[in-house]
N, C-alpha and C. Protein backbone atom coordinates (compact mmCIF):
# COMPACT_ATOMS: atom_id res chain seq x y z
N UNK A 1 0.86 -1.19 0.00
CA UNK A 1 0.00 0.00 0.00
C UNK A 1 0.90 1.24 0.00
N UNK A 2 0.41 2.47 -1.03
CA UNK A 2 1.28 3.57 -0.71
C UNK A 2 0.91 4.46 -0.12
N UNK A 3 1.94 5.24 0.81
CA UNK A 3 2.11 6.38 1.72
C UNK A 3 1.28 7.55 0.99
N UNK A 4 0.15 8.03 1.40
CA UNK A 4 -0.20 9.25 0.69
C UNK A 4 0.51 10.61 1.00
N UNK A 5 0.63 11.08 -0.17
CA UNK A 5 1.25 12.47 -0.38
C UNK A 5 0.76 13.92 1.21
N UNK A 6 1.67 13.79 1.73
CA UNK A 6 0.74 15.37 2.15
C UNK A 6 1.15 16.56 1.50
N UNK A 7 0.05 17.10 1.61
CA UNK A 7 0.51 18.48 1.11
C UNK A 7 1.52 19.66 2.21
N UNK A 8 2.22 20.22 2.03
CA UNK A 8 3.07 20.97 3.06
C UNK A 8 2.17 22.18 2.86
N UNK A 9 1.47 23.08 3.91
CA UNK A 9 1.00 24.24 4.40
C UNK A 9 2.12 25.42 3.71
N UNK A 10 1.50 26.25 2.97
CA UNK A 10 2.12 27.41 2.71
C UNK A 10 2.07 28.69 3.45
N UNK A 11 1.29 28.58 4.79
CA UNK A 11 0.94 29.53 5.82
C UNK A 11 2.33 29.81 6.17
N UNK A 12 3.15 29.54 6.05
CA UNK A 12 4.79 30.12 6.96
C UNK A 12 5.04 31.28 5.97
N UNK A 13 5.13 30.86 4.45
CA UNK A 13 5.76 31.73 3.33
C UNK A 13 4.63 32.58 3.00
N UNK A 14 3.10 32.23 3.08
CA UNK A 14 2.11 33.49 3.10
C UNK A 14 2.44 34.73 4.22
N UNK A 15 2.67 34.05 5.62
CA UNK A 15 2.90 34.86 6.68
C UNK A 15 3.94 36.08 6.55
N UNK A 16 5.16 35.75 5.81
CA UNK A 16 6.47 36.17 5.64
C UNK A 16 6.17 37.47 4.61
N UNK A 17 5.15 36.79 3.67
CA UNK A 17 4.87 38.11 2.73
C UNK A 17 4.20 38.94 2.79
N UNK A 18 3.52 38.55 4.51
CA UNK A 18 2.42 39.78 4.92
C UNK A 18 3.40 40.86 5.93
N UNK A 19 4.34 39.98 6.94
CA UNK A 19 5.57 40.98 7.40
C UNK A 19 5.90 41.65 6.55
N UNK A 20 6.62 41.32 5.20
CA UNK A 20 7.17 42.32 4.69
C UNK A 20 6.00 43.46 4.08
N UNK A 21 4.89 42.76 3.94
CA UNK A 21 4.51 44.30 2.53
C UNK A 21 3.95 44.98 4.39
N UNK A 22 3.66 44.16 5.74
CA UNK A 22 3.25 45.48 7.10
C UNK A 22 4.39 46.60 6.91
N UNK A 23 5.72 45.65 7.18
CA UNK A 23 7.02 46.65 7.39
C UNK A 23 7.16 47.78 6.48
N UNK A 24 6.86 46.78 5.09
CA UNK A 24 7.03 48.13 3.94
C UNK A 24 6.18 49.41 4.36
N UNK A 25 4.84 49.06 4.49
CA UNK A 25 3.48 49.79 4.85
C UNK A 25 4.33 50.65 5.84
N UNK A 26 4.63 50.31 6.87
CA UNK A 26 4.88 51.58 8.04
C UNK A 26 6.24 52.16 7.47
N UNK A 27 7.19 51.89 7.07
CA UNK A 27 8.43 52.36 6.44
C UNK A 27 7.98 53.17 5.81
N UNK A 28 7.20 53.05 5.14
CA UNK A 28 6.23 54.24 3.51
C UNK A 28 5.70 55.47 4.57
N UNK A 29 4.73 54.67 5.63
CA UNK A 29 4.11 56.22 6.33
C UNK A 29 5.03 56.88 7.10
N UNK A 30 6.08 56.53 7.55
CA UNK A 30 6.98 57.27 8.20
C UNK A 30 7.88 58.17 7.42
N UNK A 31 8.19 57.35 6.70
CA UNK A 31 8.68 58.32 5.27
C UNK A 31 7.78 59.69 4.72
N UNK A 32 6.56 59.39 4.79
CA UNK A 32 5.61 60.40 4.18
C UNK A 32 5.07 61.25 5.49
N UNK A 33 5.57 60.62 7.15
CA UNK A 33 5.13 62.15 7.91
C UNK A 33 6.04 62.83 7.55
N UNK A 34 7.55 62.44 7.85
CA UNK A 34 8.90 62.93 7.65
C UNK A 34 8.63 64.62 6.42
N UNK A 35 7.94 63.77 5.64
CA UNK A 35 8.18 64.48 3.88
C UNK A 35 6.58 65.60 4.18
N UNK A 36 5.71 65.15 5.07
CA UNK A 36 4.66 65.94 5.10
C UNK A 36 4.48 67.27 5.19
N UNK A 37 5.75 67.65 6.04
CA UNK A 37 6.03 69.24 6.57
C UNK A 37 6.83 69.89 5.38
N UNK A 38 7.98 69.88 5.20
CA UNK A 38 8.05 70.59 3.70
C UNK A 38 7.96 70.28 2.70
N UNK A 39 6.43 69.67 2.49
CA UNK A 39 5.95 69.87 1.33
C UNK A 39 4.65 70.27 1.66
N UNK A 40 4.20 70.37 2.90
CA UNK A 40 3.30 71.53 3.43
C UNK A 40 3.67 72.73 3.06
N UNK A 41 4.72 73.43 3.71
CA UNK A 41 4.79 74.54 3.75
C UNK A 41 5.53 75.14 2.10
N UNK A 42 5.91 73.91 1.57
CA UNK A 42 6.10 74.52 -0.13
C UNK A 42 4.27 74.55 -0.86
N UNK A 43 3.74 74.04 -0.13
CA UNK A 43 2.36 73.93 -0.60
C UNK A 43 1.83 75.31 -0.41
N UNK A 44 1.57 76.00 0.72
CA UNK A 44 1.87 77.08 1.19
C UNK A 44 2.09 78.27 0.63
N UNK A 45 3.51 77.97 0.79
CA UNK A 45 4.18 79.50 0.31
C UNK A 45 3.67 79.47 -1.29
N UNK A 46 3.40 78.31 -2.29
CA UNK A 46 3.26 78.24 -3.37
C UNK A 46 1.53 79.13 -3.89
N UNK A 47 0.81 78.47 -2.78
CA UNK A 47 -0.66 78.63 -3.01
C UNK A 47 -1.21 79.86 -2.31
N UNK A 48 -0.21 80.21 -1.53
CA UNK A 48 -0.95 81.89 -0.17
C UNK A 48 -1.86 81.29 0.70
N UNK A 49 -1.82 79.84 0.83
CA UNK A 49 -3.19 79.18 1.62
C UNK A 49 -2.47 79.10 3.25
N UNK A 50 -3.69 79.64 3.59
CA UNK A 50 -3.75 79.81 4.73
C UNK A 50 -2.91 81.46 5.53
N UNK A 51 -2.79 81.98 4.65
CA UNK A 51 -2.77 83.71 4.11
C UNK A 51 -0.84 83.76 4.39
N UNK A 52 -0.13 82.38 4.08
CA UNK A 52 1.32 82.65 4.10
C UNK A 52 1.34 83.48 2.85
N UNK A 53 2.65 84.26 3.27
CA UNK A 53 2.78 85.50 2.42
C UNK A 53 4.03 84.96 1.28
N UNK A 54 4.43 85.35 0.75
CA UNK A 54 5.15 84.95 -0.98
C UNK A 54 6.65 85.57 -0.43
N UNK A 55 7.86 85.12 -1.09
CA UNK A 55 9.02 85.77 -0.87
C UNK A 55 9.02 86.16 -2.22
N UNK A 56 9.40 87.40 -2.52
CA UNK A 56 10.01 88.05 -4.01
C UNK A 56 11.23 87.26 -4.51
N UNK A 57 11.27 87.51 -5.55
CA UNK A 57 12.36 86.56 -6.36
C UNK A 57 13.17 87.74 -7.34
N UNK A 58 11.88 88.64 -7.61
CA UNK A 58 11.72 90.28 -8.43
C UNK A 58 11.53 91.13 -7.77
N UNK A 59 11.75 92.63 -8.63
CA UNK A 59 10.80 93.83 -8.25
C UNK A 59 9.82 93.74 -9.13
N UNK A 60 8.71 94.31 -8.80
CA UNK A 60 7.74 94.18 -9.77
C UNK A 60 8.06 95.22 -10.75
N UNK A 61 7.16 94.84 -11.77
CA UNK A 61 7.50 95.62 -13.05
C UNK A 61 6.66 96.94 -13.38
N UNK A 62 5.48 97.03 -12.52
CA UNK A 62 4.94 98.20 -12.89
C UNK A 62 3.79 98.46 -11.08
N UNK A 63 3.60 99.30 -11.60
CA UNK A 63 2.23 99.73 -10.50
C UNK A 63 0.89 99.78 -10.76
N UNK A 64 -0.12 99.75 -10.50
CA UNK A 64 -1.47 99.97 -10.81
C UNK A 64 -1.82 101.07 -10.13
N UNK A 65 -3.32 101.67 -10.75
CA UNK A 65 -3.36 102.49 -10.08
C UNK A 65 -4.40 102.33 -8.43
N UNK A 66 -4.63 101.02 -8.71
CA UNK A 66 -5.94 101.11 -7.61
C UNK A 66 -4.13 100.85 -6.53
N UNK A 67 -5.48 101.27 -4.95
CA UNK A 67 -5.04 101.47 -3.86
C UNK A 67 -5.31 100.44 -2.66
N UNK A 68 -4.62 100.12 -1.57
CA UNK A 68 -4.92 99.12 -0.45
C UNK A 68 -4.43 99.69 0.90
N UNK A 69 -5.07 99.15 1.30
CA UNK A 69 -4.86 99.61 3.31
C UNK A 69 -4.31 98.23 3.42
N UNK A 70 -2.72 98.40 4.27
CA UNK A 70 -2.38 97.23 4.49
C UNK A 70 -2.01 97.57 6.57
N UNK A 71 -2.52 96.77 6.75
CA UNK A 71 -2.57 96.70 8.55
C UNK A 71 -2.00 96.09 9.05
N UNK A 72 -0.93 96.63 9.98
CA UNK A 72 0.42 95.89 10.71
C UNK A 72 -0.73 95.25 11.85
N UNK A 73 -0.41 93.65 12.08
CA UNK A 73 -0.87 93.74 13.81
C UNK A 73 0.94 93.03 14.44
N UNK A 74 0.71 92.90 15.69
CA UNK A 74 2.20 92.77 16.22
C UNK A 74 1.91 91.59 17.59
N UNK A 75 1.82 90.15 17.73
CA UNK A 75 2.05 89.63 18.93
C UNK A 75 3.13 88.65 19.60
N UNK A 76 3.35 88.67 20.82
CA UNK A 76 3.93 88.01 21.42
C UNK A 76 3.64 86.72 21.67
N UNK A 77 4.36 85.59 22.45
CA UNK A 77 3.64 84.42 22.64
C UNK A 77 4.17 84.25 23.96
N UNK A 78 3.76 84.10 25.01
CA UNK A 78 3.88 83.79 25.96
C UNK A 78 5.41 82.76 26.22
N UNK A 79 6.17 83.39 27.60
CA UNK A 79 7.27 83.24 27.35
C UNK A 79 8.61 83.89 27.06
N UNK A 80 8.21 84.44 26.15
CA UNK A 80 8.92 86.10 25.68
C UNK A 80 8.47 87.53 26.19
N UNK A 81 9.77 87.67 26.75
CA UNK A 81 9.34 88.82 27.48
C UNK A 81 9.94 90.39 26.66
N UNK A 82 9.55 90.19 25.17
CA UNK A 82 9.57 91.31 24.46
C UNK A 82 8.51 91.93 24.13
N UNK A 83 8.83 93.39 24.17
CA UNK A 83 7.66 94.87 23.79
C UNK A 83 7.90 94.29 22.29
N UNK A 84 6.87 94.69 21.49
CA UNK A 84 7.07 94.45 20.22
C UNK A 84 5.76 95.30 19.55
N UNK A 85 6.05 96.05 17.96
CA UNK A 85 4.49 97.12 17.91
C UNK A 85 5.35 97.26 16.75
N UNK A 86 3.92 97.77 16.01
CA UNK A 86 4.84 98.66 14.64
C UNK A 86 4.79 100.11 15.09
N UNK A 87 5.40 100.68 14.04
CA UNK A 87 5.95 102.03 14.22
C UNK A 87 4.62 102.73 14.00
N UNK A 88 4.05 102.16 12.69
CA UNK A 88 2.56 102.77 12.42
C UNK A 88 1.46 101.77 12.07
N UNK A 89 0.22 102.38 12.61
CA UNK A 89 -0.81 100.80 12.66
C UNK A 89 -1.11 100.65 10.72
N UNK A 90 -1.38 101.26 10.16
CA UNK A 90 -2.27 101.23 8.84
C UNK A 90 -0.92 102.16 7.86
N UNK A 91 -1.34 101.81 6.47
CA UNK A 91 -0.47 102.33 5.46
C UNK A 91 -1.59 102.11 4.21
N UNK A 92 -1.40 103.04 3.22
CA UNK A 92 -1.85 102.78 2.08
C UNK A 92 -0.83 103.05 0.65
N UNK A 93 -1.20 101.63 0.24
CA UNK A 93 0.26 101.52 -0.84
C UNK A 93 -0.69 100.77 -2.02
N UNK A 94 -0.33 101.56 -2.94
CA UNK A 94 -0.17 101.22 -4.37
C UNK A 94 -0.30 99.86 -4.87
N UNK A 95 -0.74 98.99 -5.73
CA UNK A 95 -0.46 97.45 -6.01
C UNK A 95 0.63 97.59 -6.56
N UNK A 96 1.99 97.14 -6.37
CA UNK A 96 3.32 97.22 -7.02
C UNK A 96 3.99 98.20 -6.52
N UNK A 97 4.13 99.10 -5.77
CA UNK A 97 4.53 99.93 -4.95
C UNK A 97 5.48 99.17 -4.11
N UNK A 98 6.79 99.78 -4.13
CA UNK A 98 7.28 98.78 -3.00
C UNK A 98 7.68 99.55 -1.58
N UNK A 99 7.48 98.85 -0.26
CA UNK A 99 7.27 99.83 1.07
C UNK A 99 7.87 99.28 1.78
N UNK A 100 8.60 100.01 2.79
CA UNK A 100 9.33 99.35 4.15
C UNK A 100 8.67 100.28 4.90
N UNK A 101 8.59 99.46 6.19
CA UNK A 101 7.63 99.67 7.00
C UNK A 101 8.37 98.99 8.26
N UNK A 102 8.86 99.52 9.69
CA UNK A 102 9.28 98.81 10.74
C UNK A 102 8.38 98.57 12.33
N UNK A 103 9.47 97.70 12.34
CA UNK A 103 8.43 97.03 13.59
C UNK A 103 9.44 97.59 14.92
N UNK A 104 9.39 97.85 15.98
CA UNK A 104 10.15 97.87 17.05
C UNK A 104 9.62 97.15 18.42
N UNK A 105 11.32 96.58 18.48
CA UNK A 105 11.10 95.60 19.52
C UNK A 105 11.94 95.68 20.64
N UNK A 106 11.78 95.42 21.77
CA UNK A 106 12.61 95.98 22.74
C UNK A 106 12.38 94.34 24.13
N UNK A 107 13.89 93.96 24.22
CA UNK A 107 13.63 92.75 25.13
C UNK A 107 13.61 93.64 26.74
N UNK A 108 12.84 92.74 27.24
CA UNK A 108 12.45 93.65 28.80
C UNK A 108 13.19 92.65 29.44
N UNK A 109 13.95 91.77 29.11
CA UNK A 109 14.32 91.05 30.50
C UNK A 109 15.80 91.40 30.58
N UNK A 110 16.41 90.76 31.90
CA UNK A 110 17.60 91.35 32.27
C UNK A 110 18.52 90.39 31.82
N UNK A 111 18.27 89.25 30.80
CA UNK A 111 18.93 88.34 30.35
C UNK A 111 19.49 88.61 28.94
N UNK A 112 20.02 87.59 27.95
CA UNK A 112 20.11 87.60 26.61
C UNK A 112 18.31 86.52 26.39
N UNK A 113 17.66 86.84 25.36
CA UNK A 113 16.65 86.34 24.86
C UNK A 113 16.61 86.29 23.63
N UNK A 114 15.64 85.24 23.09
CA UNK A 114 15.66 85.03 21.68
C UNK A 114 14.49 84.75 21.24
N UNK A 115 14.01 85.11 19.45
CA UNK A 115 12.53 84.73 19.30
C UNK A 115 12.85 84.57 18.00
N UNK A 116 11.60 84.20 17.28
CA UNK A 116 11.74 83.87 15.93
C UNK A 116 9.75 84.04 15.67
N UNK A 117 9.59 84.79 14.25
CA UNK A 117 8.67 85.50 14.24
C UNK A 117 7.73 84.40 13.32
N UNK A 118 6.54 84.15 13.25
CA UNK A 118 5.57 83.61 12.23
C UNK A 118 4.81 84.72 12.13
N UNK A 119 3.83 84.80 10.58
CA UNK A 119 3.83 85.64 10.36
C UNK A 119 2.28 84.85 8.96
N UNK A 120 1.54 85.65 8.73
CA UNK A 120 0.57 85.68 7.78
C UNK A 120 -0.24 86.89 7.24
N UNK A 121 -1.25 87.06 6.07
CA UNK A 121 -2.11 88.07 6.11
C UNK A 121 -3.22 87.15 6.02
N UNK A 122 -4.07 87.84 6.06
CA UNK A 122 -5.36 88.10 6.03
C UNK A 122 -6.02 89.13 5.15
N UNK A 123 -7.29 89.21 4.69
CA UNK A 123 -7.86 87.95 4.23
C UNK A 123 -6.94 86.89 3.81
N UNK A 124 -7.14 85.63 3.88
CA UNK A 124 -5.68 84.36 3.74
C UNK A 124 -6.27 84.23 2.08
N UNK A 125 -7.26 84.51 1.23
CA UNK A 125 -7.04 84.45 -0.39
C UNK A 125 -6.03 85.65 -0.77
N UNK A 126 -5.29 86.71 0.03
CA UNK A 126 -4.77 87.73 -0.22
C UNK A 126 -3.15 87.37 -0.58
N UNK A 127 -3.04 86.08 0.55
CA UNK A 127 -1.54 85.46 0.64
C UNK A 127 -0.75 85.31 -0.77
N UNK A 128 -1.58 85.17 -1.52
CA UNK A 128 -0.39 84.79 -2.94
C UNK A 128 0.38 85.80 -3.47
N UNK A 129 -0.62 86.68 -3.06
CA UNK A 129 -0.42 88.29 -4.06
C UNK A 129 0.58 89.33 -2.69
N UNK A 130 0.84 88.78 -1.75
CA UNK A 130 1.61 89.89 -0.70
C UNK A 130 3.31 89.30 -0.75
N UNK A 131 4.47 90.14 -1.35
CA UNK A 131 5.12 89.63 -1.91
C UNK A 131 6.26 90.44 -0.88
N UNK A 132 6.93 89.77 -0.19
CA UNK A 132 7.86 90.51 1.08
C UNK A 132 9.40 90.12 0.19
N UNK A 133 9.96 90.83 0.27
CA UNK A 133 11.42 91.10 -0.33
C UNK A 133 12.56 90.91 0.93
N UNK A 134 12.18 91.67 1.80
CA UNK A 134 13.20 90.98 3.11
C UNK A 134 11.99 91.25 3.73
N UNK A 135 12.74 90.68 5.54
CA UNK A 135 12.08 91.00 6.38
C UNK A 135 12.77 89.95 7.30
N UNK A 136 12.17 90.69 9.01
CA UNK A 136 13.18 89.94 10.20
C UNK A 136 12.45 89.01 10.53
N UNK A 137 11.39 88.58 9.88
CA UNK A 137 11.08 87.16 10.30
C UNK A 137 12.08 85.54 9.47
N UNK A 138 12.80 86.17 8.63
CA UNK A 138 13.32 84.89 7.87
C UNK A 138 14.27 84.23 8.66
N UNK A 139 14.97 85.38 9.82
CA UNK A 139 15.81 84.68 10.70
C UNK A 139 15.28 85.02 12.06
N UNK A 140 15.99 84.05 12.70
CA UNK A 140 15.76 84.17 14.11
C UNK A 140 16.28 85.34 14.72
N UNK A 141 16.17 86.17 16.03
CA UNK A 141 16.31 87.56 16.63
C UNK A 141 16.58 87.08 17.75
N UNK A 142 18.36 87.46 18.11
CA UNK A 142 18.36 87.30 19.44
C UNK A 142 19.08 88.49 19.57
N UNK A 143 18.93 89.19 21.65
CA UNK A 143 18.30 90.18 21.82
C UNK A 143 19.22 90.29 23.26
N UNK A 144 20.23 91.43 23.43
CA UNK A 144 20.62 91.72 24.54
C UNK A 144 19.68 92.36 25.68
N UNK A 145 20.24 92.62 26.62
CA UNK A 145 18.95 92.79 28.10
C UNK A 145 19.17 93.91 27.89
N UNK A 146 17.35 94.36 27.85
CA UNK A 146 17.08 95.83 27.24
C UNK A 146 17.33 96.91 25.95
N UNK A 147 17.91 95.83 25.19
CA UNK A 147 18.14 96.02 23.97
C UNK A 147 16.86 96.71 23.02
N UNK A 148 16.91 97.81 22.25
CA UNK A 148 15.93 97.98 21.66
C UNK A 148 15.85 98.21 20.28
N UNK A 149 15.13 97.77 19.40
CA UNK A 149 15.84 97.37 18.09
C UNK A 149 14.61 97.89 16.38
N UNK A 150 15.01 98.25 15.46
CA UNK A 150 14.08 98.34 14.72
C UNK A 150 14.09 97.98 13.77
N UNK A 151 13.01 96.76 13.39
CA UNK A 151 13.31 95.56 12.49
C UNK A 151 12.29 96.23 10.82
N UNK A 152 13.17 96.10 10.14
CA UNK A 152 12.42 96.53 8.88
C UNK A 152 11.23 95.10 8.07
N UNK A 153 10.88 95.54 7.39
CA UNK A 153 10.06 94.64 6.79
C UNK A 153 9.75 95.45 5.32
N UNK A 154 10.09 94.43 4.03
CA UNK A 154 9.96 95.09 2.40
C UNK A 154 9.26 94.61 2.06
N UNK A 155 8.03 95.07 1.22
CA UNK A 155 7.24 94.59 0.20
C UNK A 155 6.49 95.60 -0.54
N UNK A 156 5.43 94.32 -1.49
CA UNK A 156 4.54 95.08 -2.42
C UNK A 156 3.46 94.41 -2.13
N UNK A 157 2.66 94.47 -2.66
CA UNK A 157 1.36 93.91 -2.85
C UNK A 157 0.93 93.64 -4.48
N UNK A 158 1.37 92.35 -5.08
CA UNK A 158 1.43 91.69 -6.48
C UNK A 158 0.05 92.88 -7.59
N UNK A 159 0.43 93.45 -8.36
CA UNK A 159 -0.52 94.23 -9.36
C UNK A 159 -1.38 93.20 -9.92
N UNK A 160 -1.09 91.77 -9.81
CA UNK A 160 -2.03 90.80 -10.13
C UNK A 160 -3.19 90.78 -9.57
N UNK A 161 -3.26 90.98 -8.01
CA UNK A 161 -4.38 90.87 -7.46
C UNK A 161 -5.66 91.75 -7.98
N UNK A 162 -5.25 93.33 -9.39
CA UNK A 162 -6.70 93.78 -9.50
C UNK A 162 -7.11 93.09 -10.28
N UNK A 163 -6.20 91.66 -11.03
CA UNK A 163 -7.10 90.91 -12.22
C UNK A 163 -7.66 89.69 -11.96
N UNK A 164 -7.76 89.73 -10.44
CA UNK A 164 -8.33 88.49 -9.78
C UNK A 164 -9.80 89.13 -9.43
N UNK A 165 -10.87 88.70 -10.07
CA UNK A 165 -12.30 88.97 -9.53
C UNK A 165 -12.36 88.74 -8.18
N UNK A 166 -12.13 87.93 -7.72
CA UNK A 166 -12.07 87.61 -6.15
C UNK A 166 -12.30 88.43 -5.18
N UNK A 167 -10.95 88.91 -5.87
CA UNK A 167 -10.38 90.29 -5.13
C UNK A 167 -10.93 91.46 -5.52
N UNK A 168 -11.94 91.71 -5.62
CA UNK A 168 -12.62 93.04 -5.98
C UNK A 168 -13.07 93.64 -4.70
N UNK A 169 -13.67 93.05 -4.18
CA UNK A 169 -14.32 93.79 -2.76
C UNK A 169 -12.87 94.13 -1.24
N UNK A 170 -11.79 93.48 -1.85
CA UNK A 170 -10.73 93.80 -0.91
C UNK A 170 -10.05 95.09 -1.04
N UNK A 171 -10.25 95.90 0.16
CA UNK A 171 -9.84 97.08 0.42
C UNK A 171 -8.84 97.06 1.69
N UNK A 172 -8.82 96.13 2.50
CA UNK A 172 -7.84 96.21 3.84
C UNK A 172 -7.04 94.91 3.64
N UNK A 173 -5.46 94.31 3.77
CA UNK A 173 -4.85 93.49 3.98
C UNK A 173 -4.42 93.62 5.29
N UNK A 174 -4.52 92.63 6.75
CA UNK A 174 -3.67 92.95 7.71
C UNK A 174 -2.64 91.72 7.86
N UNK A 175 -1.18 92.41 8.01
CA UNK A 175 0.41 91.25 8.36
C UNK A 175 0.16 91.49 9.38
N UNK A 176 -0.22 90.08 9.61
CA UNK A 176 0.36 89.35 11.36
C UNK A 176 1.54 89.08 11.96
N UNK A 177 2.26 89.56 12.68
CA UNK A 177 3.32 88.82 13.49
C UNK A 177 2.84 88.32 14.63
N UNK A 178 3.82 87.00 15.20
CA UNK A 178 3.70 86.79 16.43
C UNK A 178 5.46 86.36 16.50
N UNK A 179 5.72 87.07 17.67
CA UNK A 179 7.34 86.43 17.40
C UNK A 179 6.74 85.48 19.14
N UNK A 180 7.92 84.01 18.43
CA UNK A 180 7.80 82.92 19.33
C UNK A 180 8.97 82.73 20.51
N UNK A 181 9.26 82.38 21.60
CA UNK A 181 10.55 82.02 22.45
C UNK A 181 11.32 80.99 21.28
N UNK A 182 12.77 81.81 21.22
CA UNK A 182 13.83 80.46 20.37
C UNK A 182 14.79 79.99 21.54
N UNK A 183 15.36 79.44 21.28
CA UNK A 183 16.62 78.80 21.84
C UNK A 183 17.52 80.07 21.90
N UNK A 184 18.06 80.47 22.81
CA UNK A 184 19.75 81.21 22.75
C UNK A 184 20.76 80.50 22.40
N UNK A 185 21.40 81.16 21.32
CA UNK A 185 22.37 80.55 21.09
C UNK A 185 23.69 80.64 22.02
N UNK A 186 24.66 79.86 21.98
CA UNK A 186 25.23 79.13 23.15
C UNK A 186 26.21 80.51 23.15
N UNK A 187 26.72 81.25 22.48
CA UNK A 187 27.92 82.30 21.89
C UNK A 187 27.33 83.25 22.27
N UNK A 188 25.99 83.64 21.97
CA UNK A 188 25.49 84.70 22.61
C UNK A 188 24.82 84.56 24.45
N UNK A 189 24.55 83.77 24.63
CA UNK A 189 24.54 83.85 26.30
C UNK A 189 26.12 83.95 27.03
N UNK A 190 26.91 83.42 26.35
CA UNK A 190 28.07 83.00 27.26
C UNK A 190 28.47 84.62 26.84
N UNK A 191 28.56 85.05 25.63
CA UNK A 191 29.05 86.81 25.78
C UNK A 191 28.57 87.75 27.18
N UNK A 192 27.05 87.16 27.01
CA UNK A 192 26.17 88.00 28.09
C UNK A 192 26.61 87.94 29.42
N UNK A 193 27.20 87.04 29.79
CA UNK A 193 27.97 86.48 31.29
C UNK A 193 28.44 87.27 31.98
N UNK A 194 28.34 87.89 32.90
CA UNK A 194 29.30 89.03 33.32
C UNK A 194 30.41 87.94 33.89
N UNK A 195 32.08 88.47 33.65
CA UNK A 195 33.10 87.65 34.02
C UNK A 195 33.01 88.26 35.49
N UNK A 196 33.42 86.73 36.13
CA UNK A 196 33.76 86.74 37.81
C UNK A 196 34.96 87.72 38.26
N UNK A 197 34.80 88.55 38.75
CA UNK A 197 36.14 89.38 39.33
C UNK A 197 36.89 88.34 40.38
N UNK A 198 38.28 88.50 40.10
CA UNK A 198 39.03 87.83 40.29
C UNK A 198 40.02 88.62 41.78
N UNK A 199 40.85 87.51 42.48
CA UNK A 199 41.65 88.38 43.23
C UNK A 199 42.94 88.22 42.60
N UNK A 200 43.31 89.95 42.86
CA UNK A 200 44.85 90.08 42.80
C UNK A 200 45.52 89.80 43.39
């Protein structure tokens, strides 16, 4: 009489190919939070969504004649113990006009401090068309005790925006700051140190 055949279970080598495509699976989403943030914020700066403002690349090429109220606001974030305000609340500038306009900031504490500014307009469909050339939010601001300082800020406001229907009923743009607590850097606290007097 003959031995019947068994069949050998392929559940070990099915199992093996479900580890790998899980592992792959979480390898892929970790990869894609990693990649989520700047390509957020190139999403962003690309689209004005969520009223991020545009960096110039140009000067613009001409002016229009219509007109805009553009409105500084100025905040702190808890933590930071800097005065911070613009020089003037409201401005009215030209579409393509280009304007500097400063902010002043003054650290109140008796330390070295540091901040770093975020920043948007409003209305946030306005973001594509507000086109900043410099400004002290691109770097971080650190700040001797009682230091008082006056940070410029350049732009225009894109001549594109009068050929956007959208934008017809917009008469006020307001730039937000909020500057945030940064890290001190290690060179600038240790400057701040007063040296130990020594004996002779």
């Amino acid at each position: 009489m003959s031995t019947p055949t068994q069949n050998v279970s392929p559940a070990p080598r099915r199992d093996l190919v479900v580890a790998f495509l899980c592992g792959g699976l979480v390898a892929a989403m970790v990869g894609l939070s990693f990649a989520a943030v700047p390509f957020y914020s190139w999403f962003c700066r690309t689209t004005g969504y969520g009223g991020t403002t545009q960096v110039a690349t140009a000067l613009p090429t001409h002016t229009s004649s219509r007109s805009i109220t553009v409105r500084f606001d100025s905040n702190v974030a808890a933590g930071l113990p800097w005065r911070f305000e613009p020089e003037r609340r409201t401005i009215e500038v030209k579409l393509g006009e280009v304007v500097t306009v400063y902010y002043k900031v003054t650290n109140e504490a008796a330390r070295v401090t540091a901040g770093q500014a975020g920043y948007n307009v409003s209305p946030e469909t306005t973001g594509i068309y507000f086109e900043k050339i410099n400004c002290f939010c691109f770097t971080q601001q650190t700040m001797k005790p009682g230091e008082k300082r006056d940070m410029a800020v350049i732009f225009y406001v894109d001549p594109k925006l009068a050929d956007d229907s959208e934008q017809d009923t917009v008469n006020l743009i307001t730039l937000s700051y909020t500057f945030y607590p940064a890290p001190v850097p290690d060179q600038a606290a240790a400057s701040a140190t007063p040296a130990k007097s020594g004996q002779l």
